[in-house]
Protein backbone atom coordinates (compact mmCIF):
# COMPACT_ATOMS: atom_id res chain seq x y z
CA UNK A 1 -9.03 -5.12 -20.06
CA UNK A 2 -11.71 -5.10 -22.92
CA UNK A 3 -12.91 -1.48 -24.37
CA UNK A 4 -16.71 -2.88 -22.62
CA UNK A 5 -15.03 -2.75 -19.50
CA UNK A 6 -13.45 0.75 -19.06
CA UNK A 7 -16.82 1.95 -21.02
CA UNK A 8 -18.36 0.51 -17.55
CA UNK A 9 -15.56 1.87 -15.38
CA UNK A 10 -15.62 5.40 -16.69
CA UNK A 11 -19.44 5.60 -16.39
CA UNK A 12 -18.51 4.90 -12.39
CA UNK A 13 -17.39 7.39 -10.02
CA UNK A 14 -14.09 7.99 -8.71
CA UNK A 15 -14.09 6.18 -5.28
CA UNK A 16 -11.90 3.53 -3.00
CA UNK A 17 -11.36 1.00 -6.39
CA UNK A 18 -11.12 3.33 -9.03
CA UNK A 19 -8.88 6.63 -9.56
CA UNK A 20 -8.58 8.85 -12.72
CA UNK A 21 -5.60 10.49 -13.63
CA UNK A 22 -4.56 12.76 -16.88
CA UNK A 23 -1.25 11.96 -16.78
CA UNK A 24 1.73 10.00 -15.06
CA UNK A 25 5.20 10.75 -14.61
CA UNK A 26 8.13 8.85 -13.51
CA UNK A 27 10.68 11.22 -14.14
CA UNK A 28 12.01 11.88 -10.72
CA UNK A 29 11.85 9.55 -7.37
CA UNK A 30 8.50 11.70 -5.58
CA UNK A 31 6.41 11.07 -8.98
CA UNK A 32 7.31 7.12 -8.11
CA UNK A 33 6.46 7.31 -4.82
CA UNK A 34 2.71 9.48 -5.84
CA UNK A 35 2.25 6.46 -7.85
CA UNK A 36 2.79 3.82 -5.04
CA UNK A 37 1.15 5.44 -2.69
CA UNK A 38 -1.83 5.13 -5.14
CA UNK A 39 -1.48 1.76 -5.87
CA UNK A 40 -1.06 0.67 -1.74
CA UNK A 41 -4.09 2.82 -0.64
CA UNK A 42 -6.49 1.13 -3.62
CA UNK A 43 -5.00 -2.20 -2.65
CA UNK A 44 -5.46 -1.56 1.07
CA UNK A 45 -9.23 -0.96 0.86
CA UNK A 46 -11.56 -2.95 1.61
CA UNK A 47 -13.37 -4.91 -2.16
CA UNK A 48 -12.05 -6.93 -4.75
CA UNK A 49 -9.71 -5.41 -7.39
CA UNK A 50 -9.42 -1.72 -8.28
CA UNK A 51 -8.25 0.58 -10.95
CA UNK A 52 -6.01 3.66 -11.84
CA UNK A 53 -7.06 5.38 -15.63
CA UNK A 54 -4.73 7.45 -16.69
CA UNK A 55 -5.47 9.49 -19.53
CA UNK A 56 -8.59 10.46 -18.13
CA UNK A 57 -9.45 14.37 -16.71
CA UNK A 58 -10.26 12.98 -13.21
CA UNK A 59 -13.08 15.87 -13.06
CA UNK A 60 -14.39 16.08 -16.04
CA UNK A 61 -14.16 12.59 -16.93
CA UNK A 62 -12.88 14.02 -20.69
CA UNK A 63 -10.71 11.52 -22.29
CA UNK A 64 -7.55 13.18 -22.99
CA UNK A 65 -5.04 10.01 -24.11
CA UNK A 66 -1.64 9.28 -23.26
CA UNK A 67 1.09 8.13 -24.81
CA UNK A 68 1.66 4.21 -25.05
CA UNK A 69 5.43 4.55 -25.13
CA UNK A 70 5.43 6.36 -21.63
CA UNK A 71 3.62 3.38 -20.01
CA UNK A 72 6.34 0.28 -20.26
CA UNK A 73 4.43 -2.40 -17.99
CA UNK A 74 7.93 -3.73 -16.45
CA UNK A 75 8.67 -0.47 -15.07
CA UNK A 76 5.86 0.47 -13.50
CA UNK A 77 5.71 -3.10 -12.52
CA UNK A 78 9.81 -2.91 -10.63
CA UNK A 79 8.71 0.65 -9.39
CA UNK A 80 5.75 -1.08 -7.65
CA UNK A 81 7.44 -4.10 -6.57
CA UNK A 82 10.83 -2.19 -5.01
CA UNK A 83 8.64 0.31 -3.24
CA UNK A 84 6.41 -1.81 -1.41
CA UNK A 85 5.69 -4.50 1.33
CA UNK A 86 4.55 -7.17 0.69
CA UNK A 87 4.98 -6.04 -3.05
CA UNK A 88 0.94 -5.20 -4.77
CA UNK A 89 0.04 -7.47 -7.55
CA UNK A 90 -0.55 -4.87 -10.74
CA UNK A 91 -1.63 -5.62 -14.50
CA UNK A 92 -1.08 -2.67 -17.17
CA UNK A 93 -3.27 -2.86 -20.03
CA UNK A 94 -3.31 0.04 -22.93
CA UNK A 95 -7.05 0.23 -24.59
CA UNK A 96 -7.59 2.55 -27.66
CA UNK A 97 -10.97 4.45 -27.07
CA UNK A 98 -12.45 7.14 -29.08
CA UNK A 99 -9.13 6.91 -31.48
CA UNK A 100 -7.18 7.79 -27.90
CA UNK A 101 -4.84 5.48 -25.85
CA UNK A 102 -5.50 4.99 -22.23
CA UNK A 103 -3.21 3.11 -19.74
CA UNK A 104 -5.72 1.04 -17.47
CA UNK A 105 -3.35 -0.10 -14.10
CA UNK A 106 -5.18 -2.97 -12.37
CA UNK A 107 -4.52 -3.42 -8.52
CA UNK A 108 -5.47 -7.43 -8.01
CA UNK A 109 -7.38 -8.03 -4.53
CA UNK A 110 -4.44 -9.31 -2.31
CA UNK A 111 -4.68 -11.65 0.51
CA UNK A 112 -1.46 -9.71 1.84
CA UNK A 113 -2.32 -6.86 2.83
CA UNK A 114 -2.13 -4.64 4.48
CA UNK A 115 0.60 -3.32 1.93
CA UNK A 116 3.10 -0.98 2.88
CA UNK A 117 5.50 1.98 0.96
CA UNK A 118 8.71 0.80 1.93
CA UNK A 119 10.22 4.23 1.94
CA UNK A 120 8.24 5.76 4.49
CA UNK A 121 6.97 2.82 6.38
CA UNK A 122 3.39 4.46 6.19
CA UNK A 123 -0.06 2.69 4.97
CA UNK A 124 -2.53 4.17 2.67
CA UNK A 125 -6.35 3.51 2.11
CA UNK A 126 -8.68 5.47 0.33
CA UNK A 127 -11.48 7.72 1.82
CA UNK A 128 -13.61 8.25 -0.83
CA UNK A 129 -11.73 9.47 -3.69
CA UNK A 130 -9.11 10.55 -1.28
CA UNK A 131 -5.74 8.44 -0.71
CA UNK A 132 -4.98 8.79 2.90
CA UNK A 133 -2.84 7.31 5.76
CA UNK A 134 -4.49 4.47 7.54
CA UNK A 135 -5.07 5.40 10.91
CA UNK A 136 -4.33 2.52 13.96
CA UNK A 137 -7.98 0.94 14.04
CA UNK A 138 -7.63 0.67 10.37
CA UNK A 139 -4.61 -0.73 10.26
CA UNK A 140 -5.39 -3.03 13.19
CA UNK A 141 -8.64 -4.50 11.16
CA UNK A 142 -6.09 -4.83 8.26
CA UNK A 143 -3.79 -6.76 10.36
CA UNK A 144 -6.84 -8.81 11.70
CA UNK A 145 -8.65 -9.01 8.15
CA UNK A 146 -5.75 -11.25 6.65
CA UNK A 147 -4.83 -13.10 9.91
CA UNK A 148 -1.45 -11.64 10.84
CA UNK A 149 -2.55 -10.19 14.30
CA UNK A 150 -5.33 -12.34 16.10
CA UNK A 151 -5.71 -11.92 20.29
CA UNK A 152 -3.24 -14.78 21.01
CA UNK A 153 -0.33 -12.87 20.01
CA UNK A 154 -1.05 -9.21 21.09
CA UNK A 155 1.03 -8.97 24.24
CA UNK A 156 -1.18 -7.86 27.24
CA UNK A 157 0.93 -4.77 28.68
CA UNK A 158 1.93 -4.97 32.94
CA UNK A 159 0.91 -8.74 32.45
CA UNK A 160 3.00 -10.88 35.18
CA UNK A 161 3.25 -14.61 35.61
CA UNK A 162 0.41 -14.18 38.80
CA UNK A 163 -2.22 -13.10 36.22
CA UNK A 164 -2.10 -16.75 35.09
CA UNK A 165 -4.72 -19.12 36.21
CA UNK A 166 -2.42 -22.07 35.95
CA UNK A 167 -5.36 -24.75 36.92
CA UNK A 168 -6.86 -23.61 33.66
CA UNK A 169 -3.69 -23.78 31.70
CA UNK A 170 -3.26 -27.18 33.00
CA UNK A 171 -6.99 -28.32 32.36
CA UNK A 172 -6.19 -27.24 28.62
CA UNK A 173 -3.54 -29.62 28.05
């Protein structure tokens, strides 16, 4: 991530890619789990890669800075990895801007998804600038979206062995 870039990226919107945050914390185990939920619901949605800024006043947009030595890229890295499934692919880059250090967390476009917090077993996209639990027909077009359910292998409910045309089955092989 080049200075150009999150110059572009803060002229934007918060939205279903990109997320601005003042601050993060890691201290205690629901701080990790605010994070990951994050990360799954931007890497849930539907587009190409997406971005948390931290440092940023997510209203105001007023650069505010954090501190580089709070952001160590392996640990946010494990804390992602551990807490979800199949684990979100994440870059942390630190830019200096206006004589201030922000942490710039890229979510990579996954061809895994739909990504889950292992914790809870839920799914998050984002609404908006909102992170929210996928309902069914979202997750279902997730599911469908990257191949893992498809009509062949959704079991047809009350379904008996008379409800097969068996000249049909036979004409097929």
């Amino acid at each position: 991530m080049d200075v150009q870039k999150l110059k572009q990226l803060l002229k934007q919107e918060e939205g279903e890619k990109l997320d601005f945050k003042a601050e993060l914390h890691l201290a205690t185990e629901s701080e990790k789990k605010e994070l990951v939920k994050d990360v799954t619901a931007i890497a849930n949605s539907r587009g190409g890669r997406g971005h948390i800024i931290f440092g940023i006043e997510d209203k105001t947009k007023e650069i505010i800075g954090i501190n580089p030595d709070d952001f160590q890229e392996e640990q946010i890295q494990q804390i992602i990895y551990s807490r979800t499934d199949p684990p979100v692919p994440v870059r942390l880059d630190i830019v200096r801007l206006n004589s201030k250090d922000i942490a710039v967390l890229t979510i990579y476009r996954s061809r895994h998804a739909p990504h889950q917090v292992v914790s809870t077993g839920a799914f998050y996209i984002r609404r908006g600038s909102t992170t929210d639990f996928a309902r069914r027909a979202e997750l279902a077009s997730l599911l469908q979206e990257n191949g893992l359910m498809t009509f062949e292998t959704i079991t047809v409910a009350g379904a008996t062995l008379e409800d097969l045309d068996f000249n049909r089955i036979n004409e097929f092989f």
